[in-house]
Every structure is written in C-alpha cells, then in structure tokens.
PDB file of N, CA and C in Angstrom:
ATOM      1  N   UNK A   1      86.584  75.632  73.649  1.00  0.00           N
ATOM      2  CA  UNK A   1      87.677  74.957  74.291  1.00  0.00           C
ATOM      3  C   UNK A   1      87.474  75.071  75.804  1.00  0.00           C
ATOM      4  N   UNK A   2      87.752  73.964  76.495  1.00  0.00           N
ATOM      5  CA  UNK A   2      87.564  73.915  77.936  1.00  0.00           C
ATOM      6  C   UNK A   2      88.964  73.681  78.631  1.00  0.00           C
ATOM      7  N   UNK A   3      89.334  74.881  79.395  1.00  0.00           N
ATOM      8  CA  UNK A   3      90.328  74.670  80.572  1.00  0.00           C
ATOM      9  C   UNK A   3      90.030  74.193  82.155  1.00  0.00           C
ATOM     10  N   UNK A   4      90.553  72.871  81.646  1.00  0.00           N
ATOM     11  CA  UNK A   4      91.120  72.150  82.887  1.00  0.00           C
ATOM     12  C   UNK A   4      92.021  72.555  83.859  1.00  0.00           C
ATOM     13  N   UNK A   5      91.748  73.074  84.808  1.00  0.00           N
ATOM     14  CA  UNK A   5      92.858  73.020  86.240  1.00  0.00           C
ATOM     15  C   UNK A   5      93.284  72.048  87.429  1.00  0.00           C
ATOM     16  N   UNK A   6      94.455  71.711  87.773  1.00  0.00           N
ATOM     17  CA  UNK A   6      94.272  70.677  88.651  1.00  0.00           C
ATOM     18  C   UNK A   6      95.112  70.826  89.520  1.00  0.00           C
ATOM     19  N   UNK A   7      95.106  70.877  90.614  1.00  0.00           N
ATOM     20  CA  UNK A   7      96.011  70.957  91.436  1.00  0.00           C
ATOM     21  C   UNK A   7      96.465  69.947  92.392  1.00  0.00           C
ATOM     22  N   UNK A   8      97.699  70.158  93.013  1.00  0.00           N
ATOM     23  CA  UNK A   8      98.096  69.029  93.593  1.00  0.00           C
ATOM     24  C   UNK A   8      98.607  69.698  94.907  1.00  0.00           C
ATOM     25  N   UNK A   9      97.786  68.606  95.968  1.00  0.00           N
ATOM     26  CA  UNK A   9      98.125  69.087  97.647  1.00  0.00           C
ATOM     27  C   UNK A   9      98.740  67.841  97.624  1.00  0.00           C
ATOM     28  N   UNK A  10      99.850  67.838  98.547  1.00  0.00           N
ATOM     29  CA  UNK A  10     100.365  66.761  99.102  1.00  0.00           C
ATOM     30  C   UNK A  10     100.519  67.285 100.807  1.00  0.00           C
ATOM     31  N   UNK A  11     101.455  66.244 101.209  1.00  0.00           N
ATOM     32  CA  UNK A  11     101.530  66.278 102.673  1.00  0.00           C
ATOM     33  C   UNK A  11     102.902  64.895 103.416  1.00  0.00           C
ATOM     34  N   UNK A  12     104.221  65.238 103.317  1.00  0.00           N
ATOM     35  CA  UNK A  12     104.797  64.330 104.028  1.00  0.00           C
ATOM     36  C   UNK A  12     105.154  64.915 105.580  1.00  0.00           C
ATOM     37  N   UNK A  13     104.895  63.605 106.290  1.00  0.00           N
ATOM     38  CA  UNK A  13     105.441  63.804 107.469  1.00  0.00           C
ATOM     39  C   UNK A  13     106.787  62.654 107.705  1.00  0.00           C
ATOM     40  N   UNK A  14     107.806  63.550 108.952  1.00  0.00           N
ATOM     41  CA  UNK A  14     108.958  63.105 108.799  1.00  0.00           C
ATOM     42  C   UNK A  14     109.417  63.024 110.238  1.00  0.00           C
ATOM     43  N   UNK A  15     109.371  62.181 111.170  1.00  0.00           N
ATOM     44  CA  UNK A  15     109.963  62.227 112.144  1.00  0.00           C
ATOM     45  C   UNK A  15     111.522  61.888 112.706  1.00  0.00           C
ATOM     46  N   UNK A  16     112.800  62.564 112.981  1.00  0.00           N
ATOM     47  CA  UNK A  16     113.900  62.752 113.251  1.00  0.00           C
ATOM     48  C   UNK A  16     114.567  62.376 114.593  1.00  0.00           C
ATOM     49  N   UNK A  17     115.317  61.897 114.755  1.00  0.00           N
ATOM     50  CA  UNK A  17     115.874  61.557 116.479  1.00  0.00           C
ATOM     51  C   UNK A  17     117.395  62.488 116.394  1.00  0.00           C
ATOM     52  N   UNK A  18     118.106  63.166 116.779  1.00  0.00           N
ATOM     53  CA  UNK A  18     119.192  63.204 116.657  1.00  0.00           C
ATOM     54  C   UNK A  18     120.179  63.774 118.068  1.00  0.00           C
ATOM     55  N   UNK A  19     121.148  63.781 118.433  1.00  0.00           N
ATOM     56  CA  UNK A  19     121.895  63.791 119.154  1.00  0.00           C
ATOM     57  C   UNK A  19     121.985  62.211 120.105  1.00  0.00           C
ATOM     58  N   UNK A  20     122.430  62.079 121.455  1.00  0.00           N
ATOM     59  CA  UNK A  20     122.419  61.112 122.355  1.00  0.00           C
ATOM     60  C   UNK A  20     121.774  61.338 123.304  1.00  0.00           C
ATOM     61  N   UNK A  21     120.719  60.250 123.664  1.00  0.00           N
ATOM     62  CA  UNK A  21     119.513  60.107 124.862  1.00  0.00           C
ATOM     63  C   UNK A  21     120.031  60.388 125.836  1.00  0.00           C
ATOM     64  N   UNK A  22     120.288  60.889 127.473  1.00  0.00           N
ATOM     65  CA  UNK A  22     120.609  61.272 128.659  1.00  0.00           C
ATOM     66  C   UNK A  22     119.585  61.586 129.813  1.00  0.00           C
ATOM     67  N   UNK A  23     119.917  60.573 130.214  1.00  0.00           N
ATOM     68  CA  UNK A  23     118.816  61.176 131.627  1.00  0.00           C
ATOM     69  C   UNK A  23     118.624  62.648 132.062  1.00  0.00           C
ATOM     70  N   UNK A  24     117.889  63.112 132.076  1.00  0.00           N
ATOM     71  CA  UNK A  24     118.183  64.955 132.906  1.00  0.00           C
ATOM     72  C   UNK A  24     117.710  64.828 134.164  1.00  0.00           C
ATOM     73  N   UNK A  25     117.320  63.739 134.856  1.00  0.00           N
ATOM     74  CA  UNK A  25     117.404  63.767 135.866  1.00  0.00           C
ATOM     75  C   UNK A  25     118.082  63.410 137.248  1.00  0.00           C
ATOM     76  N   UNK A  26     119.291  63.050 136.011  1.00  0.00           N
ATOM     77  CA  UNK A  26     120.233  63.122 137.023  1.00  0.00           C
ATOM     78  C   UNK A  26     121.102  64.283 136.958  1.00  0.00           C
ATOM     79  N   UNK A  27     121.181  65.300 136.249  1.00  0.00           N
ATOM     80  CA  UNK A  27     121.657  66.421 135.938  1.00  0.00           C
ATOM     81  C   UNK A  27     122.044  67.444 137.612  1.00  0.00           C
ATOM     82  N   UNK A  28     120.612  67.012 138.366  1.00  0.00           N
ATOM     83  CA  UNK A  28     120.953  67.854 139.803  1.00  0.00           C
ATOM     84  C   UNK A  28     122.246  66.688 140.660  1.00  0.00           C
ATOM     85  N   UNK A  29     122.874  65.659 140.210  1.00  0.00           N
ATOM     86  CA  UNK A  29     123.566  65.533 141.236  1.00  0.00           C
ATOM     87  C   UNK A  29     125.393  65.735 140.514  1.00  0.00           C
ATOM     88  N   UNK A  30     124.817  66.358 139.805  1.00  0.00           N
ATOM     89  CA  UNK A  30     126.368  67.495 139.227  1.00  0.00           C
ATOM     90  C   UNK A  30     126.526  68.652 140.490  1.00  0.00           C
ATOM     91  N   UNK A  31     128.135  68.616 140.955  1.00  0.00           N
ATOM     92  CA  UNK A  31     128.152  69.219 141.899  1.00  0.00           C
ATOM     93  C   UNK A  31     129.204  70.148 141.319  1.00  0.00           C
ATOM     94  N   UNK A  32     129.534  71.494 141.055  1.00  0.00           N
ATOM     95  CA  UNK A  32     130.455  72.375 140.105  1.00  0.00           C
ATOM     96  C   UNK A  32     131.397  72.437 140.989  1.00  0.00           C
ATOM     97  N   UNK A  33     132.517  72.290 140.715  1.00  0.00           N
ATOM     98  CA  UNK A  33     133.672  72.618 141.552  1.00  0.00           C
ATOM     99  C   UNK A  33     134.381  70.844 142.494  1.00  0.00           C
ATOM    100  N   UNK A  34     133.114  69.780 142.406  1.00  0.00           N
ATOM    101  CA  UNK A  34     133.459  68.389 142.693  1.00  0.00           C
ATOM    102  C   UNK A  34     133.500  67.686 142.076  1.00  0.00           C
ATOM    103  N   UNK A  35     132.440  67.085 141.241  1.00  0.00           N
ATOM    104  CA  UNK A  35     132.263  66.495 139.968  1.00  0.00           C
ATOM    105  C   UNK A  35     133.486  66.354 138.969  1.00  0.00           C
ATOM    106  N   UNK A  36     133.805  64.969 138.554  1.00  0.00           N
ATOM    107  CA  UNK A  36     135.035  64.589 137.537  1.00  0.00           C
ATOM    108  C   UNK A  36     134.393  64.281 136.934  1.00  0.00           C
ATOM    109  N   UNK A  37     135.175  64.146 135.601  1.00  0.00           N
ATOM    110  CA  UNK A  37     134.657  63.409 134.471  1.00  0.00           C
ATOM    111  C   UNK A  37     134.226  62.318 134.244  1.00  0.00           C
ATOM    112  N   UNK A  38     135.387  61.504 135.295  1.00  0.00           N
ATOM    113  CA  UNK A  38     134.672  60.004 135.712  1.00  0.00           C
ATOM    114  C   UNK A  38     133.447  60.086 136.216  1.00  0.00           C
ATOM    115  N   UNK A  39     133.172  60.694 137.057  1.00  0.00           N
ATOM    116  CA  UNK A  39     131.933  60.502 137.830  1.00  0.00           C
ATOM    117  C   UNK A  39     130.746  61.133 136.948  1.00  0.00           C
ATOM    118  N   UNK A  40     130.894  62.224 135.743  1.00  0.00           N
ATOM    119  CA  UNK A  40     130.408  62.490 134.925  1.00  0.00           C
ATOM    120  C   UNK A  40     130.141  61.637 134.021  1.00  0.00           C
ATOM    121  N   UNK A  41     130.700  60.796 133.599  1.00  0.00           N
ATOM    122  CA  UNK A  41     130.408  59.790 132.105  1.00  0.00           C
ATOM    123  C   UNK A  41     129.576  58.508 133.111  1.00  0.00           C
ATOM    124  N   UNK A  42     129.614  58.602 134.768  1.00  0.00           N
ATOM    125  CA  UNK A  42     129.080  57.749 135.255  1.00  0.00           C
ATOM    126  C   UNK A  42     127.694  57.942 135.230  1.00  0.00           C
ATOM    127  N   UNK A  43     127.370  59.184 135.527  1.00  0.00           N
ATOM    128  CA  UNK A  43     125.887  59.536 135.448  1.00  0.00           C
ATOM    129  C   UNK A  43     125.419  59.756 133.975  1.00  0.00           C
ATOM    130  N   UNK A  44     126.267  60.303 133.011  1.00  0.00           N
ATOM    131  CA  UNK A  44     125.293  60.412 132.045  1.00  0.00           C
ATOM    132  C   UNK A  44     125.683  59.674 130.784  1.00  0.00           C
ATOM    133  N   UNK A  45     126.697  59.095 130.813  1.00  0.00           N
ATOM    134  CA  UNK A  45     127.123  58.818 129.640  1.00  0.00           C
ATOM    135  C   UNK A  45     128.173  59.434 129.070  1.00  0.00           C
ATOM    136  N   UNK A  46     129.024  59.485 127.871  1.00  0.00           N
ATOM    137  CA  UNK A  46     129.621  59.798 126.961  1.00  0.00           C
ATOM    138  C   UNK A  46     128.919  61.027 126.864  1.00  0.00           C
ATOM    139  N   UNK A  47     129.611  61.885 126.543  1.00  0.00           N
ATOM    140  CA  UNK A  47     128.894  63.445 125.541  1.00  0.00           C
ATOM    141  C   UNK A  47     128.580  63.093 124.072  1.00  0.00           C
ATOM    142  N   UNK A  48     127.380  63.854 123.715  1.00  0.00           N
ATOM    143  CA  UNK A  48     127.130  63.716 121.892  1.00  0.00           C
ATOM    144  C   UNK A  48     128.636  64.486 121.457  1.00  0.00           C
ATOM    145  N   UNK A  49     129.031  65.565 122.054  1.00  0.00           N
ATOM    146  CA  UNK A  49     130.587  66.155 121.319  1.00  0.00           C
ATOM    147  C   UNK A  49     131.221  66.437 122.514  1.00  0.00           C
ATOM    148  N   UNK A  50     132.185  67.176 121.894  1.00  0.00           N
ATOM    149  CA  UNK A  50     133.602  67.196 123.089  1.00  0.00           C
ATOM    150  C   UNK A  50     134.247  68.743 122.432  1.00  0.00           C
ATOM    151  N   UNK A  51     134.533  69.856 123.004  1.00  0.00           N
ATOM    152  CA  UNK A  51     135.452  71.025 122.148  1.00  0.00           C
ATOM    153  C   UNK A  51     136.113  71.071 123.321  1.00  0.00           C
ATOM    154  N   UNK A  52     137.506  71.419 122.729  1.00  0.00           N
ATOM    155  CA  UNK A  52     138.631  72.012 123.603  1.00  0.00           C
ATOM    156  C   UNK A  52     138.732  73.711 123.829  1.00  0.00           C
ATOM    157  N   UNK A  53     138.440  73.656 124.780  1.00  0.00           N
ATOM    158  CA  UNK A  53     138.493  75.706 124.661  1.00  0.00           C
ATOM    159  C   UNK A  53     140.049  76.077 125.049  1.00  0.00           C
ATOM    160  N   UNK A  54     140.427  75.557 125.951  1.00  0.00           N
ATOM    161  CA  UNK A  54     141.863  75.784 126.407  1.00  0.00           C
ATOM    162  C   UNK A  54     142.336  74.544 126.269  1.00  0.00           C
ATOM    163  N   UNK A  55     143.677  74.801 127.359  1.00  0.00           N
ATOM    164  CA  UNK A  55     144.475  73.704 127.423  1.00  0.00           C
ATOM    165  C   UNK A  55     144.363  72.913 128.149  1.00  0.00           C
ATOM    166  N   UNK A  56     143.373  73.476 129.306  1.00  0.00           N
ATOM    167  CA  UNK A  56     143.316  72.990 130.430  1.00  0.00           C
ATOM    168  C   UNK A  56     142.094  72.989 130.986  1.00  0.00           C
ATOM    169  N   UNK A  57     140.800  73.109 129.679  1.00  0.00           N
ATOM    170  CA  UNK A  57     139.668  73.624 129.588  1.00  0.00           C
ATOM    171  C   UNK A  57     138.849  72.989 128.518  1.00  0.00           C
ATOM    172  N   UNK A  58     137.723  72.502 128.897  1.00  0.00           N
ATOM    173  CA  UNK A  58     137.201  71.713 128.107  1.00  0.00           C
ATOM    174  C   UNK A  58     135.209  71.562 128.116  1.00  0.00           C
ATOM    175  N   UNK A  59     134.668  71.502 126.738  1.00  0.00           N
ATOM    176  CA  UNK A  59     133.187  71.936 126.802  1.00  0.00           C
ATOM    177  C   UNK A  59     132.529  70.313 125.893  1.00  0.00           C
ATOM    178  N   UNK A  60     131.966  69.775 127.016  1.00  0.00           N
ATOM    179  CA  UNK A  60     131.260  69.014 126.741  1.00  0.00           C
ATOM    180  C   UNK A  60     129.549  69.006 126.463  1.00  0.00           C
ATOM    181  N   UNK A  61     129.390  68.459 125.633  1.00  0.00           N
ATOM    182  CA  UNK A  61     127.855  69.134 124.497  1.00  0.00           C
ATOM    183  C   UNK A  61     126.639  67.566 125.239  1.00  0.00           C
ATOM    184  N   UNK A  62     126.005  67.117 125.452  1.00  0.00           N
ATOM    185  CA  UNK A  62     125.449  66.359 125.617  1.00  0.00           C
ATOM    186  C   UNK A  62     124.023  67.060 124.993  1.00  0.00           C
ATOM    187  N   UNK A  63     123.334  66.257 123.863  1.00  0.00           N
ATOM    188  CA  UNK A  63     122.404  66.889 123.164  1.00  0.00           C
ATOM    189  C   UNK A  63     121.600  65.869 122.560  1.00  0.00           C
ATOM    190  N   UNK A  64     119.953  66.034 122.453  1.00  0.00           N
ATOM    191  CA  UNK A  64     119.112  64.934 122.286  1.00  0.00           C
ATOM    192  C   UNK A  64     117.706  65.690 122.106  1.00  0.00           C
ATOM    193  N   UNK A  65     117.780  65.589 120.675  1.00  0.00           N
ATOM    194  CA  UNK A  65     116.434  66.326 120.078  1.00  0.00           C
ATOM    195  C   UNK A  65     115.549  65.394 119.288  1.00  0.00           C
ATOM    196  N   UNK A  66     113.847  64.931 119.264  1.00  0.00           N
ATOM    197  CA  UNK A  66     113.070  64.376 118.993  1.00  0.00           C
ATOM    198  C   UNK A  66     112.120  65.811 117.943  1.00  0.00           C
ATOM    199  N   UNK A  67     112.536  65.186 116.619  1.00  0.00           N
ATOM    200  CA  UNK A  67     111.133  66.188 115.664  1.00  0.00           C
ATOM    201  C   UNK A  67     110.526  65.673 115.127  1.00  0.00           C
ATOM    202  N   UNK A  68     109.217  66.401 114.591  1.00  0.00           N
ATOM    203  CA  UNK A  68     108.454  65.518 113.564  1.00  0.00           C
ATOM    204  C   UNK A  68     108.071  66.892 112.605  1.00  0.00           C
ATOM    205  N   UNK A  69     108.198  66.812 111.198  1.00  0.00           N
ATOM    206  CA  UNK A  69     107.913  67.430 110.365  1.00  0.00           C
ATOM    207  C   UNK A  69     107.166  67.435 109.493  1.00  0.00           C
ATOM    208  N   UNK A  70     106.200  68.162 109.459  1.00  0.00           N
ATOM    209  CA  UNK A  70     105.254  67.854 108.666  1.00  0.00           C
ATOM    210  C   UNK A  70     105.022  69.482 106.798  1.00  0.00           C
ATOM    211  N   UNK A  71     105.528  68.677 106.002  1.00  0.00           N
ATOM    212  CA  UNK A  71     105.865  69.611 104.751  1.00  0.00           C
ATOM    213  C   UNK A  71     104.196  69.199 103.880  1.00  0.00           C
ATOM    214  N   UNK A  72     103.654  70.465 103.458  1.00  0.00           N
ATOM    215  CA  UNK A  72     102.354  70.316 103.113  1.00  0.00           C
ATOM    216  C   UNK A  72     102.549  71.429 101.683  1.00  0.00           C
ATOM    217  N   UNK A  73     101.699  70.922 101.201  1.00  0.00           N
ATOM    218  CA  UNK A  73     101.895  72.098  99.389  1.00  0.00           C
ATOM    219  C   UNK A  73     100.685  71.913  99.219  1.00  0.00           C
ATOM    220  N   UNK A  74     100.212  73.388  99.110  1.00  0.00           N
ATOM    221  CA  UNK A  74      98.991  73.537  98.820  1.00  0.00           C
ATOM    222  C   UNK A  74      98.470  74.937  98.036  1.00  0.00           C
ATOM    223  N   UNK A  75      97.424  75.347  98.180  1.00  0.00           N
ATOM    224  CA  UNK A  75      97.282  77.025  97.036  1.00  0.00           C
ATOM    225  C   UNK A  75      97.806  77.926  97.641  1.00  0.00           C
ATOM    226  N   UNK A  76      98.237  78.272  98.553  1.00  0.00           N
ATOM    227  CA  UNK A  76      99.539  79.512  99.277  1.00  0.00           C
ATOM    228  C   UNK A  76     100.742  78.746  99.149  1.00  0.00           C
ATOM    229  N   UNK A  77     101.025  77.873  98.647  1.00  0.00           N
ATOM    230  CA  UNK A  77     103.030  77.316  98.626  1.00  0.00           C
ATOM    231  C   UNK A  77     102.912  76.303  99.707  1.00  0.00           C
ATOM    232  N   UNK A  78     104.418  76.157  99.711  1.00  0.00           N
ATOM    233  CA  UNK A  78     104.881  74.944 100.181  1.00  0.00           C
ATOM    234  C   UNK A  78     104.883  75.743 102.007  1.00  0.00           C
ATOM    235  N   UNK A  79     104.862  75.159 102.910  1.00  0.00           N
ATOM    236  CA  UNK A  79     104.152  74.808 104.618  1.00  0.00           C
ATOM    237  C   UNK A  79     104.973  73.678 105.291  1.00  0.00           C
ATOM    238  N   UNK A  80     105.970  74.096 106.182  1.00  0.00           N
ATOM    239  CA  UNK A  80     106.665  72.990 106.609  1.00  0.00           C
ATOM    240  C   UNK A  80     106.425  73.542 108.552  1.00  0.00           C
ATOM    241  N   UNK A  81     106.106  72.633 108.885  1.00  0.00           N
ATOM    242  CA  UNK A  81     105.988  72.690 110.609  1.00  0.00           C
ATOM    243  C   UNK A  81     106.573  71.852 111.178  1.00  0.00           C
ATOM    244  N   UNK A  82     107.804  72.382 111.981  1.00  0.00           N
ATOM    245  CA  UNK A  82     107.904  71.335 112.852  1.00  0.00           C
ATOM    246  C   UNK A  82     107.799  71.491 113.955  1.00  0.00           C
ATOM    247  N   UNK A  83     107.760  70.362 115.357  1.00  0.00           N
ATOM    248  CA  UNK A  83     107.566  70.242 116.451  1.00  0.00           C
ATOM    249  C   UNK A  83     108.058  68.883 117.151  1.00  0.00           C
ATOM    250  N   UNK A  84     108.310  69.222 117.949  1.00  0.00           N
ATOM    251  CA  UNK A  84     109.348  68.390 119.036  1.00  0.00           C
ATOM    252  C   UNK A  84     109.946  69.315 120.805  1.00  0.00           C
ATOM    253  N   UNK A  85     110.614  67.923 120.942  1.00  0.00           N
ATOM    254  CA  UNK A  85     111.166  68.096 122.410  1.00  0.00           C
ATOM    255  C   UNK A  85     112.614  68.176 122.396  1.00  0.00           C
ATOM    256  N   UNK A  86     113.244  69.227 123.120  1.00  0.00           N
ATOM    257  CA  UNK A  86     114.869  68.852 122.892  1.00  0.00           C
ATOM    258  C   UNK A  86     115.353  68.993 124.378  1.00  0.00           C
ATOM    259  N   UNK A  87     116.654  68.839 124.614  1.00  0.00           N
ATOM    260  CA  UNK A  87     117.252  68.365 125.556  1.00  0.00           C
ATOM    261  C   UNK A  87     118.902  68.892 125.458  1.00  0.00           C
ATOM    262  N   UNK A  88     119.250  69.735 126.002  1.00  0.00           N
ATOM    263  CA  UNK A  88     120.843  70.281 125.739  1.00  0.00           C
ATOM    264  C   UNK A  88     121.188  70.931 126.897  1.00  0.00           C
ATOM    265  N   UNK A  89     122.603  69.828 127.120  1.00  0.00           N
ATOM    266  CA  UNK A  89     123.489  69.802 128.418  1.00  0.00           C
ATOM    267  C   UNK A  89     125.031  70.810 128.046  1.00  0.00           C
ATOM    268  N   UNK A  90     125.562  71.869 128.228  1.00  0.00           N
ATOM    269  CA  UNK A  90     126.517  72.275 127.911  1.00  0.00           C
ATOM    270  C   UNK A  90     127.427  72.467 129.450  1.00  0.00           C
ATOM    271  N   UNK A  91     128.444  71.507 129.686  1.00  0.00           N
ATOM    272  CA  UNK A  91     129.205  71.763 130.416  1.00  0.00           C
ATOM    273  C   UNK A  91     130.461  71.976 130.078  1.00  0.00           C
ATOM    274  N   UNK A  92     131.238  72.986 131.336  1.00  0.00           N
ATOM    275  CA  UNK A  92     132.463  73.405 130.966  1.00  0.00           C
ATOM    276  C   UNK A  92     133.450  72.841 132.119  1.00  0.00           C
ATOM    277  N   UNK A  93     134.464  72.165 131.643  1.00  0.00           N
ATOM    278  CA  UNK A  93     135.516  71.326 132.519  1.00  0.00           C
ATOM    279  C   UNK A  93     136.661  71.776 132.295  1.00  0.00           C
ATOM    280  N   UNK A  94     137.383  71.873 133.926  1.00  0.00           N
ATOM    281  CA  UNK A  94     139.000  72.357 133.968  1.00  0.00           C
ATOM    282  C   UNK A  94     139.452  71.735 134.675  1.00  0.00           C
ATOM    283  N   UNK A  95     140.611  71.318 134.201  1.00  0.00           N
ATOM    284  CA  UNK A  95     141.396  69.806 134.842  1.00  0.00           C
ATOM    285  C   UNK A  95     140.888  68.673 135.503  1.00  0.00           C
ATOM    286  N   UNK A  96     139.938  68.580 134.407  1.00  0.00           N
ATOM    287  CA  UNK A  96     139.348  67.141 134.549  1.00  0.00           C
ATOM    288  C   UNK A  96     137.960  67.185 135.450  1.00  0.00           C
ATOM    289  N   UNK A  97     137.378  68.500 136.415  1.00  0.00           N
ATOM    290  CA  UNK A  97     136.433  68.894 137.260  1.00  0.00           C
ATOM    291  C   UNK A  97     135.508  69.427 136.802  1.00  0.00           C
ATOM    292  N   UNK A  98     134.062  69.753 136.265  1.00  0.00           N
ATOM    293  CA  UNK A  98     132.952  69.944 136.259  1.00  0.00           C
ATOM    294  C   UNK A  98     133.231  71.621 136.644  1.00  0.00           C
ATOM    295  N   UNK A  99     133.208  72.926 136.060  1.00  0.00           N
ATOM    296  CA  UNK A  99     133.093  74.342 136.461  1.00  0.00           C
ATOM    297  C   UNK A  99     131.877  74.900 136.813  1.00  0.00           C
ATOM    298  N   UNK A 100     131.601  74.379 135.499  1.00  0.00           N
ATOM    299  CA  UNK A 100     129.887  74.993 135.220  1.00  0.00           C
ATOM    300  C   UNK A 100     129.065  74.510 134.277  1.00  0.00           C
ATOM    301  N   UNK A 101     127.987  74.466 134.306  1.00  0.00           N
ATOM    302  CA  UNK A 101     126.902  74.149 133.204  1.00  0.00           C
ATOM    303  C   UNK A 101     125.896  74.686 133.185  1.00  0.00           C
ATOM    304  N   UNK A 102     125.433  74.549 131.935  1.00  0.00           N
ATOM    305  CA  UNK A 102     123.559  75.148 131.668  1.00  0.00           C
ATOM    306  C   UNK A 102     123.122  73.829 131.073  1.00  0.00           C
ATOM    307  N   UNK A 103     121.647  73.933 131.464  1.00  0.00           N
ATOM    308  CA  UNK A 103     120.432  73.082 131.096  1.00  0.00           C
ATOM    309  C   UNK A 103     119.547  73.750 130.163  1.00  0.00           C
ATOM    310  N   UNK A 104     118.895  72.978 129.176  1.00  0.00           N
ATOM    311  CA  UNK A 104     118.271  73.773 129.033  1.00  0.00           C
ATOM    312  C   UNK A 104     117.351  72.192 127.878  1.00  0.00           C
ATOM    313  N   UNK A 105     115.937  72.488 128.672  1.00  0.00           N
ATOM    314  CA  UNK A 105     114.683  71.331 128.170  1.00  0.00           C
ATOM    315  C   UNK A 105     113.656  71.886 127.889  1.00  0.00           C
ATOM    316  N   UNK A 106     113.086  71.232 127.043  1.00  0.00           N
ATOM    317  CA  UNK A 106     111.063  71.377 126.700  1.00  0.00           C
ATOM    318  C   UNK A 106     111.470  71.286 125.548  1.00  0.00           C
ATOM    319  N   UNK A 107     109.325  71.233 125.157  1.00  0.00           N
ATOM    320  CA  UNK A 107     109.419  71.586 123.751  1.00  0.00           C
ATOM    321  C   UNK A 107     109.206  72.652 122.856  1.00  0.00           C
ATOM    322  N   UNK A 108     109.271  72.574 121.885  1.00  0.00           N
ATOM    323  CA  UNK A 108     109.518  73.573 120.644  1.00  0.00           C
ATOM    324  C   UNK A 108     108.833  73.435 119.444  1.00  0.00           C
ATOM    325  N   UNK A 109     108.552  74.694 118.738  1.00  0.00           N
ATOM    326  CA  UNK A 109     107.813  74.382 117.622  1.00  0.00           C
ATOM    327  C   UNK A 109     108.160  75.513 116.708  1.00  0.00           C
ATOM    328  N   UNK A 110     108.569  74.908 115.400  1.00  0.00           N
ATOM    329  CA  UNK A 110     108.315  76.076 114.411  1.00  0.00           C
ATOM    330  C   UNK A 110     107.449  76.234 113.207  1.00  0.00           C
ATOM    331  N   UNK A 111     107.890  77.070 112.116  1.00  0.00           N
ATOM    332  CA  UNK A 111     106.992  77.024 111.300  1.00  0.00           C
ATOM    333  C   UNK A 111     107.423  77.999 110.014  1.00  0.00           C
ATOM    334  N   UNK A 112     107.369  77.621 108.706  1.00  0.00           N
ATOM    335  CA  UNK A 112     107.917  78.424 107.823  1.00  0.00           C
ATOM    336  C   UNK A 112     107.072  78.118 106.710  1.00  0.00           C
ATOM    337  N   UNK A 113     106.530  79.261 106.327  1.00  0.00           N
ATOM    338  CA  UNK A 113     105.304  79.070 104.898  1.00  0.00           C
ATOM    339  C   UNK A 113     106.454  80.602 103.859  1.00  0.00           C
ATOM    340  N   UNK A 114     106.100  79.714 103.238  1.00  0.00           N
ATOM    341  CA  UNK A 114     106.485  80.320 101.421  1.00  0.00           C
ATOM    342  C   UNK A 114     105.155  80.437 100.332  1.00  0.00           C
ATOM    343  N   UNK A 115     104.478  81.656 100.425  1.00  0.00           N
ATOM    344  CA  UNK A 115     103.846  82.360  99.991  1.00  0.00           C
ATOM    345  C   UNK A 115     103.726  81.880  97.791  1.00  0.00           C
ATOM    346  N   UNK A 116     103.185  82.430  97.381  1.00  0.00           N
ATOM    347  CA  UNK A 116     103.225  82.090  96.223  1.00  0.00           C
ATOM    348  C   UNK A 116     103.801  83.041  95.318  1.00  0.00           C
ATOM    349  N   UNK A 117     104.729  83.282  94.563  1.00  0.00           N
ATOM    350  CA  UNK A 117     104.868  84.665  93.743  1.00  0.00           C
ATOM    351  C   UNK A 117     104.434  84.813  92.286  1.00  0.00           C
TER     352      UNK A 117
END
C-alpha cells in the first residue's frame, strides 16, 4: 500500500483603507489656544469621530490607515503579515478652541505566525 501526502500552501493578499484621508501637512498651522473649530474643519476636514469628555470639552479623532495583508498557510501554520502607513490626529477642544493635540505618522508592520500543534 502506498501513502500519498499532499499538502496545501495557499497565500491571500488583502489590502484595507480605513478611517478619513487628511492632509498632515497642514497640521503645523494649528495654533493651541487660537484655532476654532471652524477654522479647524477648514483645514482638515470633518473628524473620522467626535467624543465628548466634558461639557465643555471635546476630543476629536481624525484617523487614516492604509494596510495590506498578506495570510499564507504553509508546513509551520497559518502566517499573516501586515504592513502599511497610518496617520492619527487626536485633538482636544474647549469651548469651541483647539487646547491641544498629538500627531502621530509613518509606517508600521506586523506579524503573527501560529505554529503547528
């Protein structure tokens, strides 16, 4: 009797867009303590979200991430990598004025393998 083995590699790749596109370069003419909201939605747009922290206090999310994923199965398990560029604006507004914000850009890469048991 003869045993046959056969195995099966595959390989999808998956590329993702998610949040809202925003210039970051206009990000330096945010001035903290001058800057309104008007003049905020002028430069960048709408926010991807909006949270209320207070009453009188408010955290706008502006966020815009590009991935591509690539899921591979092969004789060590299943292999998923991804890699991309992201883009996340977190500002904090009180009575309607610009307080503070962080930036924060580049890209990124991860990676998660599942072994065989």
């Amino acid at each position: 009797m003869t045993l046959i083995c056969m195995t099966l590699i595959g390989c999808v790749t998956r590329t993702t867009i998610t949040g809202r596109e925003f210039d970051a370069s206009k990000i330096g003419d945010i001035k903290k303590t001058v800057t309104t909201v008007d003049e905020l939605i002028g430069l960048l747009g709408q926010p991807f979200s909006k949270a209320v922290k207070s009453e009188d206090e408010m955290i706008w999310y502006y966020s815009w991430v590009k991935a591509t994923s690539t899921s591979r199965v092969g004789w060590s398990g299943p292999n998923v990598k991804t890699e991309g560029y992201k883009k996340s604006l977190e500002i904090l507004i009180k009575n309607d004025v610009v307080v503070n914000y962080t930036f924060d850009e580049g890209p990124f890469q991860t990676e998660s393998r599942e072994g065989s048991k």
